[in-house]
C-alpha atoms as a PDB file:
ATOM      1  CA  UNK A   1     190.190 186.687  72.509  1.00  0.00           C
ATOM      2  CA  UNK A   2     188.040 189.278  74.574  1.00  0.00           C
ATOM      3  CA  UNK A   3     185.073 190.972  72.082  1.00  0.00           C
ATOM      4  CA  UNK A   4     185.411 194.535  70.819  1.00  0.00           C
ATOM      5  CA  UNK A   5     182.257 195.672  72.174  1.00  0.00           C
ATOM      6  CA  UNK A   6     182.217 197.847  75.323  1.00  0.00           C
ATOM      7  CA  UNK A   7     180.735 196.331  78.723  1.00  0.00           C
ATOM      8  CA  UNK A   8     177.379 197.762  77.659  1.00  0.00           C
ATOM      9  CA  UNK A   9     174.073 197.991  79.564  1.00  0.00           C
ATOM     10  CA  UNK A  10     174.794 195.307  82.321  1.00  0.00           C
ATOM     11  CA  UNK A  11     175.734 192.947  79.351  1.00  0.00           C
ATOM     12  CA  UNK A  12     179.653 191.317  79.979  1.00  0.00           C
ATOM     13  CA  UNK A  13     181.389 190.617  76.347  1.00  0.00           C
ATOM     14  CA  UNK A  14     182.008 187.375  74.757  1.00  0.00           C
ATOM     15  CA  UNK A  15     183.641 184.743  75.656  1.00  0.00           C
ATOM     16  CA  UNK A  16     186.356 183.381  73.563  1.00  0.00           C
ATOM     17  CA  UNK A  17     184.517 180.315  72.489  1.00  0.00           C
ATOM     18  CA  UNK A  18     181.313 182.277  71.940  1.00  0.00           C
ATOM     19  CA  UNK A  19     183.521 184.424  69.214  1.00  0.00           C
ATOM     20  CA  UNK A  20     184.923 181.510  67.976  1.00  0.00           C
ATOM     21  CA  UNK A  21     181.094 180.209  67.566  1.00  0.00           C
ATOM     22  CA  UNK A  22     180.171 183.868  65.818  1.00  0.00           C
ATOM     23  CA  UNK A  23     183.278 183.249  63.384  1.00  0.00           C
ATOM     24  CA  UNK A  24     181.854 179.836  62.180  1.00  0.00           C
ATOM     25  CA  UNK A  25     178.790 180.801  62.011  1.00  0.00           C
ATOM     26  CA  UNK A  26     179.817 184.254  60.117  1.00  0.00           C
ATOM     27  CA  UNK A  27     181.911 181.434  57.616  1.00  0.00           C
ATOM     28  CA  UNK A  28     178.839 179.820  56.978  1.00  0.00           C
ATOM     29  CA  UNK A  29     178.609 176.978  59.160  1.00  0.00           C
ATOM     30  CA  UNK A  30     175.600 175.763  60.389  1.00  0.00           C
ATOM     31  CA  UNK A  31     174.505 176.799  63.878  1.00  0.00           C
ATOM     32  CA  UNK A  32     174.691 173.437  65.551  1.00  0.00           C
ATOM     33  CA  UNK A  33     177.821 172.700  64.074  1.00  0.00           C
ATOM     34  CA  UNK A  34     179.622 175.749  64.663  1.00  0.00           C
ATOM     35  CA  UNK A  35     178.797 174.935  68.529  1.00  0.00           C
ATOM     36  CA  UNK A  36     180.025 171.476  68.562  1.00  0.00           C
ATOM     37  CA  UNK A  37     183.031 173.043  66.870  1.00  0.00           C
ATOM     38  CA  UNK A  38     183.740 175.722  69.509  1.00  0.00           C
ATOM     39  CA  UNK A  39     182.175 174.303  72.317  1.00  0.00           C
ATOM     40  CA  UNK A  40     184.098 170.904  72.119  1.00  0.00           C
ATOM     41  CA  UNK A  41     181.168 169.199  72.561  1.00  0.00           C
ATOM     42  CA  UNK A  42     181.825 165.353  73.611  1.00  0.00           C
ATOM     43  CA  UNK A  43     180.521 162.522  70.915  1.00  0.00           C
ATOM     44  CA  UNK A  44     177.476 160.974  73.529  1.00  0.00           C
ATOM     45  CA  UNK A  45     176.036 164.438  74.085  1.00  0.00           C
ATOM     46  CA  UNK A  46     172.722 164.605  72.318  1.00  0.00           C
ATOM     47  CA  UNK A  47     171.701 166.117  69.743  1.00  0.00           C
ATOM     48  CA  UNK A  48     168.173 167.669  71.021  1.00  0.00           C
ATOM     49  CA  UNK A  49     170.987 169.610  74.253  1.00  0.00           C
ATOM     50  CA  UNK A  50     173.205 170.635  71.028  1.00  0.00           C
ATOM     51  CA  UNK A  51     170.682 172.552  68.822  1.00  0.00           C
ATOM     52  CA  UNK A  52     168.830 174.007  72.497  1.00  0.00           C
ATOM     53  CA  UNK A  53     171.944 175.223  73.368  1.00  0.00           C
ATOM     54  CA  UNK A  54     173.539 176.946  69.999  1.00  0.00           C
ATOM     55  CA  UNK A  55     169.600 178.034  69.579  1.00  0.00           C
ATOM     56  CA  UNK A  56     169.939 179.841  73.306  1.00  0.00           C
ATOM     57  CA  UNK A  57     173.467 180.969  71.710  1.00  0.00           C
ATOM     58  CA  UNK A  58     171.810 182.216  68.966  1.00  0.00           C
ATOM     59  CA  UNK A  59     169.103 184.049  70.515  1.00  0.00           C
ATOM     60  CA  UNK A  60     171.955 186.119  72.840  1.00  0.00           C
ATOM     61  CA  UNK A  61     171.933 189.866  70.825  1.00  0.00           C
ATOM     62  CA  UNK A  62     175.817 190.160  71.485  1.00  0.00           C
ATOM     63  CA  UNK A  63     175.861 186.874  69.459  1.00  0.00           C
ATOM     64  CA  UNK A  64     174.050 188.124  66.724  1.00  0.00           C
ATOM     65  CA  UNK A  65     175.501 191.985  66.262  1.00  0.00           C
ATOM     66  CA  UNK A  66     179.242 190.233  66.084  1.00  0.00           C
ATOM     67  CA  UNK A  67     177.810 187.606  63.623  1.00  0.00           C
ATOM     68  CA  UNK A  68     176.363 190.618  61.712  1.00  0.00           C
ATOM     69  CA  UNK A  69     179.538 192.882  61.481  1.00  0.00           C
ATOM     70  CA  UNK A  70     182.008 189.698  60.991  1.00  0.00           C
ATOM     71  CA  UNK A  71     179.300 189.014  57.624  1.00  0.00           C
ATOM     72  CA  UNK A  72     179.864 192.633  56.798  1.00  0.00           C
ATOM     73  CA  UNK A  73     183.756 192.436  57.454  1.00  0.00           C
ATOM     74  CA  UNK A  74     183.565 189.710  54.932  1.00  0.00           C
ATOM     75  CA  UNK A  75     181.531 191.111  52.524  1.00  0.00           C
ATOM     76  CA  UNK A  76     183.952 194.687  52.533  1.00  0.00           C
ATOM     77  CA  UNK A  77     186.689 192.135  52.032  1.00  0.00           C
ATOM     78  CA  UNK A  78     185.255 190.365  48.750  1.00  0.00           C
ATOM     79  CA  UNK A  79     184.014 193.684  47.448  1.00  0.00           C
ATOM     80  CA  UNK A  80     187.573 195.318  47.905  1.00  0.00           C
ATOM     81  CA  UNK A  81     189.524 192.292  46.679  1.00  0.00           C
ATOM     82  CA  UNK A  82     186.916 192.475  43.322  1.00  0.00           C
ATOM     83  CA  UNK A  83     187.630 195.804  42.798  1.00  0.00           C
ATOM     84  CA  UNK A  84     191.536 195.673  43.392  1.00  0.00           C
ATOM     85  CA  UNK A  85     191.091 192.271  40.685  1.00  0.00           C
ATOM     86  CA  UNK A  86     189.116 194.456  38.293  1.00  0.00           C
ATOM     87  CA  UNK A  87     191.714 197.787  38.800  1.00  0.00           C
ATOM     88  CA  UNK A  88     194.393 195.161  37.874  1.00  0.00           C
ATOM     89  CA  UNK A  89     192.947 193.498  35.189  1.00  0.00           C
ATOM     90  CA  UNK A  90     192.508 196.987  33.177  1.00  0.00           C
ATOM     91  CA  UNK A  91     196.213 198.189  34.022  1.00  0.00           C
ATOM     92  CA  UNK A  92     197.199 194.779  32.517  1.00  0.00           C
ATOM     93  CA  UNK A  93     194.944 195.554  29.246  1.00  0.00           C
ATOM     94  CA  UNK A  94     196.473 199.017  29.091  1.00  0.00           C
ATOM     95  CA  UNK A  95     199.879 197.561  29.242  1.00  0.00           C
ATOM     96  CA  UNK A  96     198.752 194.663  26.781  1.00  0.00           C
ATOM     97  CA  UNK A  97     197.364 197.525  24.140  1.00  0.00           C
ATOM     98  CA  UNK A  98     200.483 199.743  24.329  1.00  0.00           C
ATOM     99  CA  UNK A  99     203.514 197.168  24.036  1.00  0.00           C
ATOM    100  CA  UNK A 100     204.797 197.592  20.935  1.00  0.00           C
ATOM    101  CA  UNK A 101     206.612 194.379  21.168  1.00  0.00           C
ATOM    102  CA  UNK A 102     202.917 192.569  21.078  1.00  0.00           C
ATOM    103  CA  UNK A 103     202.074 191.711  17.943  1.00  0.00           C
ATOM    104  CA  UNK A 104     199.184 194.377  16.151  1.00  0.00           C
ATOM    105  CA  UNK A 105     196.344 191.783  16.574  1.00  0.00           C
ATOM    106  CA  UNK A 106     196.880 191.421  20.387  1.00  0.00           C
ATOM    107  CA  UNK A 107     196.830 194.928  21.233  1.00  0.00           C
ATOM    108  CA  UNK A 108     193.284 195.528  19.086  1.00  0.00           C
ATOM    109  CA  UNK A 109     192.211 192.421  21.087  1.00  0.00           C
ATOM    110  CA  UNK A 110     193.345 194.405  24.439  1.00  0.00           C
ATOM    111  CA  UNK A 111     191.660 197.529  23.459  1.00  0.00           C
ATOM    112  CA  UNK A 112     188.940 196.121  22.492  1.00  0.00           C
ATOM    113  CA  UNK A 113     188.473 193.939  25.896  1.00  0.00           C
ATOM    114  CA  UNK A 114     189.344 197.197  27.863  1.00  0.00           C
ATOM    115  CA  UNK A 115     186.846 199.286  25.575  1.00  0.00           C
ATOM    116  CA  UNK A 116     184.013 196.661  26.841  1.00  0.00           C
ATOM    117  CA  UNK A 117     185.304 196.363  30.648  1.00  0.00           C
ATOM    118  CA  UNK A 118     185.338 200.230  30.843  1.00  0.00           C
ATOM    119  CA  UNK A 119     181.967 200.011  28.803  1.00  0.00           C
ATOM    120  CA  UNK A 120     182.843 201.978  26.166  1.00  0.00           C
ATOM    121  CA  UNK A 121     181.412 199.082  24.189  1.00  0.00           C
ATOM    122  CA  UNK A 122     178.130 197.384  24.947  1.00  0.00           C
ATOM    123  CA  UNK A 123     178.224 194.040  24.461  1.00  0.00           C
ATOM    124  CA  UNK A 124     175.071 192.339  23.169  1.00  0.00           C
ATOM    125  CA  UNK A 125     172.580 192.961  20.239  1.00  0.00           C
ATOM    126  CA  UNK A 126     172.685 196.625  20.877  1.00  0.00           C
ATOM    127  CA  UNK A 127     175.823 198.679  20.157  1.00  0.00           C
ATOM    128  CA  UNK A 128     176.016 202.629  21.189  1.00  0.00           C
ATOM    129  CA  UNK A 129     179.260 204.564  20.426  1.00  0.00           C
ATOM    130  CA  UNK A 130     179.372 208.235  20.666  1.00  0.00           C
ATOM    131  CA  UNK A 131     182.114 209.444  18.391  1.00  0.00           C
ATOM    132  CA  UNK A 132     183.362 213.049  17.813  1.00  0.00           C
ATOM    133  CA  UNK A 133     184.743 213.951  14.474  1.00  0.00           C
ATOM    134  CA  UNK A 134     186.712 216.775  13.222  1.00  0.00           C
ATOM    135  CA  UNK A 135     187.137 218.085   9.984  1.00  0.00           C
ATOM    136  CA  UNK A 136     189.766 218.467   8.525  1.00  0.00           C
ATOM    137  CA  UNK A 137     190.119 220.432   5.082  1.00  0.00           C
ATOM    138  CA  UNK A 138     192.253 218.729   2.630  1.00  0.00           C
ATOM    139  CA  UNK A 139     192.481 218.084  -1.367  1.00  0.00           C
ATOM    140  CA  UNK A 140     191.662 215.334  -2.782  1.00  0.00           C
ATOM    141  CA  UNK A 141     195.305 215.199  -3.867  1.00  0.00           C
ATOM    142  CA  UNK A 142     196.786 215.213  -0.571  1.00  0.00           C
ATOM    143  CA  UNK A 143     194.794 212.453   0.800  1.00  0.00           C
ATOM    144  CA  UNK A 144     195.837 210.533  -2.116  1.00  0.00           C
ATOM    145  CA  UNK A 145     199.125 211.367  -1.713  1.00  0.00           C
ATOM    146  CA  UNK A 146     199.143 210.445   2.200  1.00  0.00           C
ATOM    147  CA  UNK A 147     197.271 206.802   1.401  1.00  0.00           C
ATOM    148  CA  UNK A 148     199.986 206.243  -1.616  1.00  0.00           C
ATOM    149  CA  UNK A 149     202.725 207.076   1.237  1.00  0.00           C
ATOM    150  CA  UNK A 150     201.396 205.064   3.947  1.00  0.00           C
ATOM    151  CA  UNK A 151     200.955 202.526   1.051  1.00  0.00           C
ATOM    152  CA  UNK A 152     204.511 202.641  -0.048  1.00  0.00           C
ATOM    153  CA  UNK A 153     205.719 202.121   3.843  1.00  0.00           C
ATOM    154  CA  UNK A 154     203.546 199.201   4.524  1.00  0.00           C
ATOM    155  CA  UNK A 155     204.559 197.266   0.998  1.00  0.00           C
ATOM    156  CA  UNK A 156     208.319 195.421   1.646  1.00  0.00           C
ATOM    157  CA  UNK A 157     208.137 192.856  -0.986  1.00  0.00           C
ATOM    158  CA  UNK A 158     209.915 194.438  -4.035  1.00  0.00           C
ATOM    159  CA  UNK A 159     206.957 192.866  -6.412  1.00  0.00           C
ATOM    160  CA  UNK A 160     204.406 194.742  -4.634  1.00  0.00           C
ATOM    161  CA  UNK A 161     205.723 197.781  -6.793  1.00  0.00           C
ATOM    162  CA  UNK A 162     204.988 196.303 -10.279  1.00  0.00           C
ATOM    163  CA  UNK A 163     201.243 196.026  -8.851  1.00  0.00           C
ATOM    164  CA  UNK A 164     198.584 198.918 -10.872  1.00  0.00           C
ATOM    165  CA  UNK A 165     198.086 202.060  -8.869  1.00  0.00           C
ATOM    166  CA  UNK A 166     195.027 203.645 -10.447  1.00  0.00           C
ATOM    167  CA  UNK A 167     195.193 202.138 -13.541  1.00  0.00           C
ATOM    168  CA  UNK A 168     199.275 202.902 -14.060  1.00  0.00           C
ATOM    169  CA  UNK A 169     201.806 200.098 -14.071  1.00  0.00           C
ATOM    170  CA  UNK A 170     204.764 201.392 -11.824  1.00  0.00           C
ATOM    171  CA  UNK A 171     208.114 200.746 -13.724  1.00  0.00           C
ATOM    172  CA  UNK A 172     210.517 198.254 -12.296  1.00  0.00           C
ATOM    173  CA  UNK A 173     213.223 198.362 -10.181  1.00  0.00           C
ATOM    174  CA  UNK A 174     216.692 197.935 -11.796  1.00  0.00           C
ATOM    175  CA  UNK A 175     217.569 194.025 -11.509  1.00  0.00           C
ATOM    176  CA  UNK A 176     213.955 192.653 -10.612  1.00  0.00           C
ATOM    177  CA  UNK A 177     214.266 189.281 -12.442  1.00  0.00           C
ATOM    178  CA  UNK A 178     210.315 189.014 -12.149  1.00  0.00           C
ATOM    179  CA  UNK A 179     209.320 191.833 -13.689  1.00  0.00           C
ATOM    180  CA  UNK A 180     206.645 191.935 -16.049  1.00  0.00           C
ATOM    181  CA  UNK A 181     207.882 193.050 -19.411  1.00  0.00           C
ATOM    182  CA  UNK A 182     203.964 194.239 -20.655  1.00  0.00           C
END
């Protein structure tokens, strides 16, 4: 594996085992290890010829630009792969908080964990929400009548309609065994 960097001022490119060295050393490993590793180094050599010869390694400025852009190869690579991870962790929120299928309680969770990821929601002791309200003329009346509606489509249980609205007792249904005779 020949380096990507022109024949440049004199300087001939990289051997394959010196790339192999930049790799390691680009992964993390340390310097003298990352020569033993590409260099094959035998088990008598000593130590002192090891680190004086990944330090001369080391000290080569071909070595050290390829280590630099195979850090910054790496570091595009995490940031990319965080941001895809973050992109798909909000489309999954979206599609948690619009399945109707999902019970009501799930999709507030989901909007509520999508409101904070796309910081619409501070988290902490401090809360800021900007909301924009319209007004809307109505009568009293209507609103009442809307809440009594909405009211009426949430309640299923047939005793929920012998409960008081505003102070009236709503007559009984024909054949509700339960109902209160007062």
């Amino acid at each position: 594996m020949a380096s990507n960097e022109p024949v440049t001022n004199g300087l001939k490119p990289l051997t394959p085992k010196a790339l192999k060295f930049c790799e390691l050393v680009a992964k993390g490993q340390r310097v003298s290890e990352a020569y033993c590793n590409s260099y094959e180094v035998q088990y008598n050599t000593k130590k002192a010829s090891i680190h004086a010869a990944a330090g001369r390694l080391m000290g080569d400025p071909r070595v050290r630009r390829q280590i630099e852009r195979l850090k910054e190869k790496d570091a595009a690579a995490v940031f990319q792969q965080a941001v895809g991870l973050r992109q798909w962790t909000l489309d999954r929120l979206k599609d948690e908080a619009t399945d109707k299928e999902n019970p009501p309680a799930a999709r507030v969770t989901a909007l509520g964990l999508l409101a904070r990821a796309s910081r619409l929601i501070e988290s902490g002791s401090q809360q800021s929400v900007n909301v924009n309200v319209a007004t809307v003329n109505r009568s009293a009346s209507e609103i009442e009548r809307e809440l009594l509606d909405r009211l009426a489509s949430l309640t299923t249980d047939s005793h929920a309609e012998n409960d008081a609205v505003d102070g009236e007792i709503l007559p009984a249904e024909p054949g509700d065994d339960d109902a209160d005779p007062t």
